[in-house]
Protein backbone atom coordinates (compact mmCIF):
# COMPACT_ATOMS: atom_id res chain seq x y z
CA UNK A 1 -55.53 50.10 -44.20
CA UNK A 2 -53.17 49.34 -46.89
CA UNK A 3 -55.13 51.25 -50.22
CA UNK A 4 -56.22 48.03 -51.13
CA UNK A 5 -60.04 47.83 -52.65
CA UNK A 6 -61.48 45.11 -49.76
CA UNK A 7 -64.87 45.33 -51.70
CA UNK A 8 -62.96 43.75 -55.13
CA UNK A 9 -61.12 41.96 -53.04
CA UNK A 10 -64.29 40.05 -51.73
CA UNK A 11 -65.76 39.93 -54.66
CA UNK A 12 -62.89 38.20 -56.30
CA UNK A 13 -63.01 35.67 -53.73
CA UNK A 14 -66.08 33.01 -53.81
CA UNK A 15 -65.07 31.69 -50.90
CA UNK A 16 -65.46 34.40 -48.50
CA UNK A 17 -69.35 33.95 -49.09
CA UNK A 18 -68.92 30.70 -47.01
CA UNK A 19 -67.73 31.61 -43.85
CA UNK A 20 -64.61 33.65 -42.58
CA UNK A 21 -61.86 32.07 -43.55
CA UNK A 22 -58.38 32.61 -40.84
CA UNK A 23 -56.59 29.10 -42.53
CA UNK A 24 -54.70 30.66 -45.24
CA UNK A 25 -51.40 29.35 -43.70
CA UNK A 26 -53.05 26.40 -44.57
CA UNK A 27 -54.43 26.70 -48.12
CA UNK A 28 -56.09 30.09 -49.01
CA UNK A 29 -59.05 31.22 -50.69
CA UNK A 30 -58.22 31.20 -54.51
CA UNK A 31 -59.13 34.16 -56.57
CA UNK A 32 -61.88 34.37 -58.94
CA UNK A 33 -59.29 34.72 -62.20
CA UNK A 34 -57.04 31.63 -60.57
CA UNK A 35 -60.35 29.50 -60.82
CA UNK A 36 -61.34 30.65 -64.11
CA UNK A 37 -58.18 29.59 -65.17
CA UNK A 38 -58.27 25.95 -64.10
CA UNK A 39 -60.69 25.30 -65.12
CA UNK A 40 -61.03 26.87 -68.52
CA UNK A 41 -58.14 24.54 -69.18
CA UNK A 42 -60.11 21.20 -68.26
CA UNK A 43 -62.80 22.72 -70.32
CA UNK A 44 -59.88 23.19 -72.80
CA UNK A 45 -58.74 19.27 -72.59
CA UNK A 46 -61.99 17.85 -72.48
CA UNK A 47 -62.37 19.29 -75.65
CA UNK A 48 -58.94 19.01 -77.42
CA UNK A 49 -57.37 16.11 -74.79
CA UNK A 50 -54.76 16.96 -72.79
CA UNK A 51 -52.35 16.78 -75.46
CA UNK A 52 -54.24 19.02 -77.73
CA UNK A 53 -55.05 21.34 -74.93
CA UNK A 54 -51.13 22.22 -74.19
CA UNK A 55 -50.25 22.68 -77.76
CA UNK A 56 -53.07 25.62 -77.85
CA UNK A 57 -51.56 27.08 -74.66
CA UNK A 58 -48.06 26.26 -75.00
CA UNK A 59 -47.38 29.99 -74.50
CA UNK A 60 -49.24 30.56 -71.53
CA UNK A 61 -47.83 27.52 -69.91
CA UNK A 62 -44.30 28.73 -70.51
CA UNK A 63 -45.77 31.97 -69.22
CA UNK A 64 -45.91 30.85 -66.09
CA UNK A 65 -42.23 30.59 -65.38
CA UNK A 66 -41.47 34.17 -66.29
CA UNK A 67 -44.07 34.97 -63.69
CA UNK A 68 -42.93 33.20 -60.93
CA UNK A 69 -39.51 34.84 -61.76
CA UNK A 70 -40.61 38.43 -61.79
CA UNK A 71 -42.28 37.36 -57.93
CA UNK A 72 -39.39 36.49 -56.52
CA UNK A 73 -36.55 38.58 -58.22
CA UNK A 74 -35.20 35.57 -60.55
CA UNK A 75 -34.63 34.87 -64.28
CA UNK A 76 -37.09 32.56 -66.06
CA UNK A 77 -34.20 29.89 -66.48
CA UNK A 78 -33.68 29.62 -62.37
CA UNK A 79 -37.63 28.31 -62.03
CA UNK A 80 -38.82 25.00 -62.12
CA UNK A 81 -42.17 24.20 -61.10
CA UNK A 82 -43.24 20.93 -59.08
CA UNK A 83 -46.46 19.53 -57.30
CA UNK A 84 -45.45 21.17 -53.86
CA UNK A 85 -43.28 23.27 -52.23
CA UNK A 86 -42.15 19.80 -50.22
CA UNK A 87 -41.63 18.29 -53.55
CA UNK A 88 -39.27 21.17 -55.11
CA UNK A 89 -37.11 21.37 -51.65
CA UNK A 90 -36.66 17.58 -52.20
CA UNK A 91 -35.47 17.97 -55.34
CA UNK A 92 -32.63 20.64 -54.60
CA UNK A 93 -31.72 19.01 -51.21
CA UNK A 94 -31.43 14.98 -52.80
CA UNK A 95 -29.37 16.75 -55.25
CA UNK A 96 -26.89 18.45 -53.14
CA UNK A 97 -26.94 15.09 -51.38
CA UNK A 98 -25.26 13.27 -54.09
CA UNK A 99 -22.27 14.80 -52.71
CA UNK A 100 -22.40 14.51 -49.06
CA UNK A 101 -19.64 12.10 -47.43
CA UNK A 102 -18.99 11.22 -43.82
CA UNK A 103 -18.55 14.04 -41.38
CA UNK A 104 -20.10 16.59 -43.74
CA UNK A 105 -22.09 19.30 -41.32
CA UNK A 106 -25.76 20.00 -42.39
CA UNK A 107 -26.86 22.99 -40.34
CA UNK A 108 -30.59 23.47 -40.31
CA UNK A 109 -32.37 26.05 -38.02
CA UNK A 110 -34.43 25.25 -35.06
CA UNK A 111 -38.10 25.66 -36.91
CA UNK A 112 -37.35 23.46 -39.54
CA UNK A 113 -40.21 21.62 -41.13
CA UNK A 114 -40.78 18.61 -40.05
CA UNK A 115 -41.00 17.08 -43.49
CA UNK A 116 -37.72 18.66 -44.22
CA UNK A 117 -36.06 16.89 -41.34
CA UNK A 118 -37.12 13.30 -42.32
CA UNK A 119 -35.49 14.20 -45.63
CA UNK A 120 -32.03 15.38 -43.75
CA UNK A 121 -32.24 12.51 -41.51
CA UNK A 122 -32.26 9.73 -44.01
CA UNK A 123 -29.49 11.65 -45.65
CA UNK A 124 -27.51 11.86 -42.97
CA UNK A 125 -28.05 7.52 -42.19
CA UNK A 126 -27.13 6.76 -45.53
CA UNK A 127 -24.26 9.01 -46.19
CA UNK A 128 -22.39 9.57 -42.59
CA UNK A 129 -22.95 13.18 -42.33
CA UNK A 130 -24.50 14.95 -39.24
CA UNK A 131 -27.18 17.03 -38.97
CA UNK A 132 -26.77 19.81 -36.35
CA UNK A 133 -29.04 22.24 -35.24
CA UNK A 134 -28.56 26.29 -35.19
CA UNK A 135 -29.19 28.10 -31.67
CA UNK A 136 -32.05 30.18 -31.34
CA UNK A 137 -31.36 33.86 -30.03
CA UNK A 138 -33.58 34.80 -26.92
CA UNK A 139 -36.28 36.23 -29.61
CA UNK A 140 -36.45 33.20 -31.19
CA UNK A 141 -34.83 33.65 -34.60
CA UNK A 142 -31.88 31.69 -35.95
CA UNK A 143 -28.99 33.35 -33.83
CA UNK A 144 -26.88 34.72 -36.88
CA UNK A 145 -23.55 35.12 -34.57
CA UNK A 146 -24.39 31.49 -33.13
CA UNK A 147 -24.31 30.20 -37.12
CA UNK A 148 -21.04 32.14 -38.02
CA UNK A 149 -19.41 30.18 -35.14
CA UNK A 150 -20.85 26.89 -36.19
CA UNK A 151 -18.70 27.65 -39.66
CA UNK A 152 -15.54 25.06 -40.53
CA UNK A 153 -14.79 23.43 -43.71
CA UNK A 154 -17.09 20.44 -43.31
CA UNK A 155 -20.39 22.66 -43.29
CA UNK A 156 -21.92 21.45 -46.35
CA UNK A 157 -25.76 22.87 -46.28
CA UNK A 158 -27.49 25.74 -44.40
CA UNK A 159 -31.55 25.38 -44.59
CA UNK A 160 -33.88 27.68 -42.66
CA UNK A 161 -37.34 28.18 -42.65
CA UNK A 162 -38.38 32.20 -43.58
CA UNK A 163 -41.36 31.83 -41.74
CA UNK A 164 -41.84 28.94 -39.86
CA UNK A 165 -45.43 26.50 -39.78
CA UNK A 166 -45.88 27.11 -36.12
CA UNK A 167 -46.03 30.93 -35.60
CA UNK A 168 -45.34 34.27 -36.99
CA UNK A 169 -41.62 34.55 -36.60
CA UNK A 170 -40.03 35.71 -39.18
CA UNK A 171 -35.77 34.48 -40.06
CA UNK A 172 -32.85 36.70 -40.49
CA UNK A 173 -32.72 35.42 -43.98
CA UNK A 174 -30.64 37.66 -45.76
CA UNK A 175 -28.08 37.78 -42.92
CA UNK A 176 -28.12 34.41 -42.73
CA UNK A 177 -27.57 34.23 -46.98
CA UNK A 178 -24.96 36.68 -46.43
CA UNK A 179 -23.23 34.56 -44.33
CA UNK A 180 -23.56 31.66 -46.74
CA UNK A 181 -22.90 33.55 -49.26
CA UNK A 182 -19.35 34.78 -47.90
CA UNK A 183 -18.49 31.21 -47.13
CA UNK A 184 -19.64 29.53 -50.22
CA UNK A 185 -21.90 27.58 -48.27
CA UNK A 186 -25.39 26.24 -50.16
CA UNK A 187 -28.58 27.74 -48.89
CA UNK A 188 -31.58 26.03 -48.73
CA UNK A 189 -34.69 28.67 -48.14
CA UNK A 190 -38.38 27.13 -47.24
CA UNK A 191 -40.32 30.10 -48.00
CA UNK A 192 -43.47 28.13 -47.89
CA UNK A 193 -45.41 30.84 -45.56
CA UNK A 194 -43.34 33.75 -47.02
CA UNK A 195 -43.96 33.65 -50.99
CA UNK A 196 -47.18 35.80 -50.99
CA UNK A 197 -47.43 36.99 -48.05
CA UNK A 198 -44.58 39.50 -48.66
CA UNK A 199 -42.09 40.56 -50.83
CA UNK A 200 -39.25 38.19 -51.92
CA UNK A 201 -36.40 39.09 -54.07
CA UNK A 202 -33.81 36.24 -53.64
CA UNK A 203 -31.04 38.79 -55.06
CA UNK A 204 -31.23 40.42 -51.29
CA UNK A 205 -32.37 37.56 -49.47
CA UNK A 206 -28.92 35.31 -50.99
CA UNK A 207 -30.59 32.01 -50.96
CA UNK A 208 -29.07 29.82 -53.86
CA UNK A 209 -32.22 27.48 -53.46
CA UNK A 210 -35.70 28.09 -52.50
CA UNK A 211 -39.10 25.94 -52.51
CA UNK A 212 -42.44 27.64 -52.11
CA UNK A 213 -46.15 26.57 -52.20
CA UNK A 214 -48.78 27.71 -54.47
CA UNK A 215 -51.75 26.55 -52.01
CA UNK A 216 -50.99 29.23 -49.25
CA UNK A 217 -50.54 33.14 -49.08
CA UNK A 218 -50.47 33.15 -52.80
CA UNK A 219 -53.82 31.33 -53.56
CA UNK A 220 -53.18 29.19 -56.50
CA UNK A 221 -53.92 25.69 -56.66
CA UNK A 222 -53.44 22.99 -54.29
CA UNK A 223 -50.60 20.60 -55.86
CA UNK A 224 -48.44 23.09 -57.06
CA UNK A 225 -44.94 24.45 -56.03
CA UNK A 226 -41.71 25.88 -57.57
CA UNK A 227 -38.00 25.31 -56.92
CA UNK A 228 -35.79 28.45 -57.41
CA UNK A 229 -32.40 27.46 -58.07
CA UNK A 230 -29.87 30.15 -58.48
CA UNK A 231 -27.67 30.38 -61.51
CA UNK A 232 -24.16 29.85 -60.25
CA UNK A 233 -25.32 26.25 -58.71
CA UNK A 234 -27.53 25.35 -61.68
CA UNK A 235 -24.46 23.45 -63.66
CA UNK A 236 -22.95 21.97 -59.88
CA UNK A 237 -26.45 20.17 -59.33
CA UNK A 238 -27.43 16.89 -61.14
CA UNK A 239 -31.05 15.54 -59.83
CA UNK A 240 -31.12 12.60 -58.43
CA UNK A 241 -34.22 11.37 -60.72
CA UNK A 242 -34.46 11.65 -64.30
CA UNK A 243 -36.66 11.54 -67.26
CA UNK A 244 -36.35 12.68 -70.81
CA UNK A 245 -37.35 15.72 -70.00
CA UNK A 246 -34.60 17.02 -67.52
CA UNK A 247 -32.33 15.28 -69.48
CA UNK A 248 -32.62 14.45 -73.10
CA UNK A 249 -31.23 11.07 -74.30
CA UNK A 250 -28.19 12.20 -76.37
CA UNK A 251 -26.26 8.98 -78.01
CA UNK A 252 -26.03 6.32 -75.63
CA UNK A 253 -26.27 8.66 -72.44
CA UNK A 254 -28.01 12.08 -71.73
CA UNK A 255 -27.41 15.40 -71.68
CA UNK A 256 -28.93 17.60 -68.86
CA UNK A 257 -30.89 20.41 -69.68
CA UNK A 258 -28.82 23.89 -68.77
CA UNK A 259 -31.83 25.44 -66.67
CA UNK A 260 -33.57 24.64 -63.65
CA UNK A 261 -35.95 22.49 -65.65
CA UNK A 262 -33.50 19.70 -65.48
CA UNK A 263 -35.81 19.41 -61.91
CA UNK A 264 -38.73 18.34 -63.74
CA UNK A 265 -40.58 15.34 -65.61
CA UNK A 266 -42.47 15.60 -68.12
CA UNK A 267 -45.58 14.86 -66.79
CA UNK A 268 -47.76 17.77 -64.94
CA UNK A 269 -51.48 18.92 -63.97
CA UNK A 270 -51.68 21.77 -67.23
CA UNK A 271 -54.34 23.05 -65.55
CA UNK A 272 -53.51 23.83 -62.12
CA UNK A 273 -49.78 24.98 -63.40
CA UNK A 274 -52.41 27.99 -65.43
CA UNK A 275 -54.22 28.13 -62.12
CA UNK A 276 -50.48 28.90 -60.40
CA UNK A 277 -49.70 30.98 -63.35
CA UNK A 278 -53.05 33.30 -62.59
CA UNK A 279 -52.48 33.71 -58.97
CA UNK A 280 -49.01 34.86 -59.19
CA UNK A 281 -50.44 37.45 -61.21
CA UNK A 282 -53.02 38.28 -59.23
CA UNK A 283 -50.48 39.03 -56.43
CA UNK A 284 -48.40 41.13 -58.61
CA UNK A 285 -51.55 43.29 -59.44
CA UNK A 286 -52.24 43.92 -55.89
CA UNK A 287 -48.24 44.74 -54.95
CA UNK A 288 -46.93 42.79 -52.59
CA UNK A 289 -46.21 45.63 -50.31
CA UNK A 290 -49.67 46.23 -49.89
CA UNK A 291 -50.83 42.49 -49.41
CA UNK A 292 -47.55 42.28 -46.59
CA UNK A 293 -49.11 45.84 -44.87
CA UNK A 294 -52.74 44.75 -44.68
CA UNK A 295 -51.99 41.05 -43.83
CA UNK A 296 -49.62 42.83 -40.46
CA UNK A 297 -51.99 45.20 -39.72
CA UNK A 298 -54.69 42.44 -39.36
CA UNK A 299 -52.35 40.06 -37.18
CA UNK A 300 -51.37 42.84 -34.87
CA UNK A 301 -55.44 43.36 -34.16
CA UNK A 302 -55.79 39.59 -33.90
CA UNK A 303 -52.56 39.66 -31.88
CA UNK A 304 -53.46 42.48 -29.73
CA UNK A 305 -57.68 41.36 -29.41
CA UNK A 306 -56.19 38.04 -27.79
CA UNK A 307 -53.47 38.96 -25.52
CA UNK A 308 -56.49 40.87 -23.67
CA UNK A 309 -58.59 38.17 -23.50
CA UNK A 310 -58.44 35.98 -19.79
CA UNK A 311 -56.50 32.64 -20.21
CA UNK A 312 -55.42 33.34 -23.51
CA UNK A 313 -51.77 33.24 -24.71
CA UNK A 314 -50.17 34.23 -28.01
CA UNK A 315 -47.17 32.13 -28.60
CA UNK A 316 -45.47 33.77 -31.67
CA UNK A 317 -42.38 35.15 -31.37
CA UNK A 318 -39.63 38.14 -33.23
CA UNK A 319 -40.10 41.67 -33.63
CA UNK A 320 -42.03 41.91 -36.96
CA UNK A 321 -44.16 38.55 -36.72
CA UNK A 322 -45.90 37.50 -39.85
CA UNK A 323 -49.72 36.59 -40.42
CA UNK A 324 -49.37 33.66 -37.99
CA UNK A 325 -51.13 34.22 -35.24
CA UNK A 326 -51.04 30.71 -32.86
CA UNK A 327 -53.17 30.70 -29.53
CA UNK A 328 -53.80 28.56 -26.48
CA UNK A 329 -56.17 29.02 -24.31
CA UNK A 330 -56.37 27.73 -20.79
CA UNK A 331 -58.50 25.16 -19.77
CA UNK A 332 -59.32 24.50 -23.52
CA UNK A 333 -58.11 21.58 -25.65
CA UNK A 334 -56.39 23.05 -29.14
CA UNK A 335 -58.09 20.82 -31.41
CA UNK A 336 -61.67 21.80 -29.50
CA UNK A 337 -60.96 25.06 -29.84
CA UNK A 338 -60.31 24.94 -33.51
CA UNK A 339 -63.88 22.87 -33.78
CA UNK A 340 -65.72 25.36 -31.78
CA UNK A 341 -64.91 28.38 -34.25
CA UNK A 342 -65.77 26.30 -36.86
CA UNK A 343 -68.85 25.49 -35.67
CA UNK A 344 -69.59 29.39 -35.66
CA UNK A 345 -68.28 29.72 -38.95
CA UNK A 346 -64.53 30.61 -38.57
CA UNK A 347 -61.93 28.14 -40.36
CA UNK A 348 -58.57 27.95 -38.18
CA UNK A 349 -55.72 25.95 -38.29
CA UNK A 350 -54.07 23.62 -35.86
CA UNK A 351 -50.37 23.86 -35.43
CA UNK A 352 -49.09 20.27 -34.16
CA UNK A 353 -45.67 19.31 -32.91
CA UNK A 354 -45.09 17.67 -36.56
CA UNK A 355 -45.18 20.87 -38.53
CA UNK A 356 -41.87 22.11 -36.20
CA UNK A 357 -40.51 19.39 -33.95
CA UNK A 358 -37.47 20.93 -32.61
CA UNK A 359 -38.78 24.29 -31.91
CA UNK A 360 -41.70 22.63 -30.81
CA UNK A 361 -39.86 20.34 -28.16
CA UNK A 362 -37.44 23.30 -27.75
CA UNK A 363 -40.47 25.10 -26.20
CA UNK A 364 -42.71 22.57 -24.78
CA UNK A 365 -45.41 23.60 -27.39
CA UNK A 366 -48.92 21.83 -27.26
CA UNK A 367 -51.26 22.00 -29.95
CA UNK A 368 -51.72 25.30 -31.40
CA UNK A 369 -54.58 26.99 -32.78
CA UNK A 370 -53.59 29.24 -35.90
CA UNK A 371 -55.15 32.08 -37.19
CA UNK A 372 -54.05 33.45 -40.35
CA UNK A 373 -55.72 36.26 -42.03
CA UNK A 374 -55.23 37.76 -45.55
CA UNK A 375 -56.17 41.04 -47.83
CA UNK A 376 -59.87 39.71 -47.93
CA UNK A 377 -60.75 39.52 -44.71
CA UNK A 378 -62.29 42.27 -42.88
CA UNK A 379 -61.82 44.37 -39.65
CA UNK A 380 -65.05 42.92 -38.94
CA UNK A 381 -64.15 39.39 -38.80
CA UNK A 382 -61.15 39.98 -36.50
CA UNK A 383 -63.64 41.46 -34.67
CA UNK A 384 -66.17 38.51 -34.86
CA UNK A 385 -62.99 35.79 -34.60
CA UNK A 386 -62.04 37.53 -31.09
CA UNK A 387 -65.47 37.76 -29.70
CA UNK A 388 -66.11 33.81 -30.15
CA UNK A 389 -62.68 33.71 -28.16
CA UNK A 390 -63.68 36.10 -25.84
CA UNK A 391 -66.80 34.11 -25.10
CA UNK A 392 -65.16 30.60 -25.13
CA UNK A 393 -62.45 32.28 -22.59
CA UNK A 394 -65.70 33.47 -20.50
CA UNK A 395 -67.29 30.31 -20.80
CA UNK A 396 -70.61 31.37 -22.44
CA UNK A 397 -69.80 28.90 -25.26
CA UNK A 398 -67.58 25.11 -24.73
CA UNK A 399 -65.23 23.88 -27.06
């Protein structure tokens, strides 16, 4: 399917032993190495302390910055790493925020997340500027000619998501960076569902700012995220939190660093940083070409293997979805549904009106129930996944 070895593949991964996992939209399966990793280090502290332990792998810690830059097309001195991908978007976004004023224009697309929102919102209270909302075009995606029209001198932010929570659409990112970039605009990428899943390079993609997960399509550890900030806006952006890490005390004041560390505090889980660390790698080993073929070519069978089935209707939308796959089927309650395949051993997600409001309310979306496979998961559990469907649909099983 994509030249990928599914029998190391399964091997690496404990977790498939358990059950078929479709909920890595929601937090993966982590690799064997990405394990080994964590918890060699709390091995590694129990011994030595935590102190101890990250003087022995200082150099593997700092490691782990050069590998999250070789992922996503950056430098090492762009990458800060954080507890969560909603923690690192926080950081640029309060940041830029120091300079908003009164009538500033924050444009954000329609499948923003929803956490992203509150942030804008209480922005937008305590500063006067207004938060408007970029047209979808009829397939969905952020309408590109909509968001060149929407451009005056007050536009202060443009944030998109790459791939939204709710569905397999994927943005016009680098069109919509392009535009940014023309007008000198800040962009502010969520690339949450993106980052592992497929190829990033930020060069072509012209975000200045993006925030990523590790707990997703990349399979580290929950609680860990990274903030890329791009080069030219490093120096323009002061946090809006500080420690003596970002910024060194220097006389009576401080001095911030002059890389994107300045967006973190001292204070960090060692071990799961190594455990983010190991499954970058681990993506980087397997290409992400080949993870973004065999993850497509198992949505489009789940995509297809549903459409047939009675009552059932796929509600992603674009013309290259992602590995989102989100399903309703009639007569069935979403969060039933979801219970029901886990009941026969299938772990699904549930896509609620939170994770995208305005798309949500834009298309009177209930509940969803999201599948999401990944480069261990077999032809066979498609298979499986759409014949518990198929018999829920039939009624030979309830939810």
């Amino acid at each position: 399917m994509s030249g990928l070895d599914l029998a190391r593949l399964r091997a690496d991964t404990p977790g498939t032993a358990h059950g078929i996992h479709l909920n890595n939209a929601g937090a993966s399966l982590m690799p064997r190495p990405v394990v080994e990793a964590v918890k060699a280090h709390l091995d590694l502290e129990a011994a030595w302390s935590g102190h101890g332990a990250a003087e022995r792998e200082a150099e593997r810690l700092a490691g782990v910055y050069a590998s999250v830059a070789r992922l996503i097309g950056a430098a090492p001195d762009e990458i800060a790493l954080a507890e969560s991908a909603t923690r690192a978007w926080q950081m640029a976004f309060y940041a830029l925020a120091r300079g908003f004023r009164p009538g500033d224009r924050l444009l954000v697309g329609r499948q923003e997340y929803g956490a992203n929102l509150i942030a804008l919102r209480q922005v937008a209270a305590a500063t006067g500027a207004v938060v408007e909302v970029i047209p979808a075009a009829p397939d969905g995606r952020i309408d590109v000619v909509a968001l060149a029209r929407m451009h005056d001198t007050r536009v202060r932010l443009i944030a998109a998501a790459a791939i939204p929570s709710n569905g397999g659409l994927v943005n016009p990112v680098a069109e919509i960076g392009a535009l940014a970039r023309a007008h000198g605009i800040p962009f502010l990428l969520d690339a949450c569902q993106m980052v592992g899943q497929r190829p990033v390079d930020v060069a072509a993609l012209g975000c200045d700012m993006l925030a990523a997960t590790g707990r997703k399509f990349l399979r580290g550890p929950r609680g860990t995220g990274f903030l890329y900030v791009r080069r030219a806006w490093l120096d323009r952006l002061e946090p809006l939190m500080l420690d003596h890490f970002g910024a060194p005390l220097d006389g009576d004041g401080y001095r911030l660093r002059d890389d994107a560390r300045r967006f973190e505090t001292y204070e960090y889980d060692h071990a799961a940083r190594l455990g983010l660390g190991a499954a970058v790698e681990y993506a980087l080993d397997l290409g992400l070409d080949r993870i973004a073929a065999r993850v497509g070519a198992l949505a489009t069978a789940l995509r297809q293997g549903i459409a047939a089935l009675p009552g059932a209707t796929v509600h992603d939308l674009g013309p290259d979805p992602a590995g989102l796959v989100t399903v309703t089927l009639a007569g069935h309650d979403s969060a039933a549904l979801r219970a029901a395949l886990a009941q026969a051993g299938i772990a699904a997600g549930l896509s609620l009106r939170a994770a995208a409001p305005l798309d949500a309310d834009a298309r009177g979306l209930p509940p969803l129930v999201r599948l999401s496979p990944h480069v261990f998961n077999s032809a066979d559990e498609i298979g499986r996944a759409l014949e518990i469907l198929a018999r829920l649909a039939q009624g030979k099983i309830q939810s």
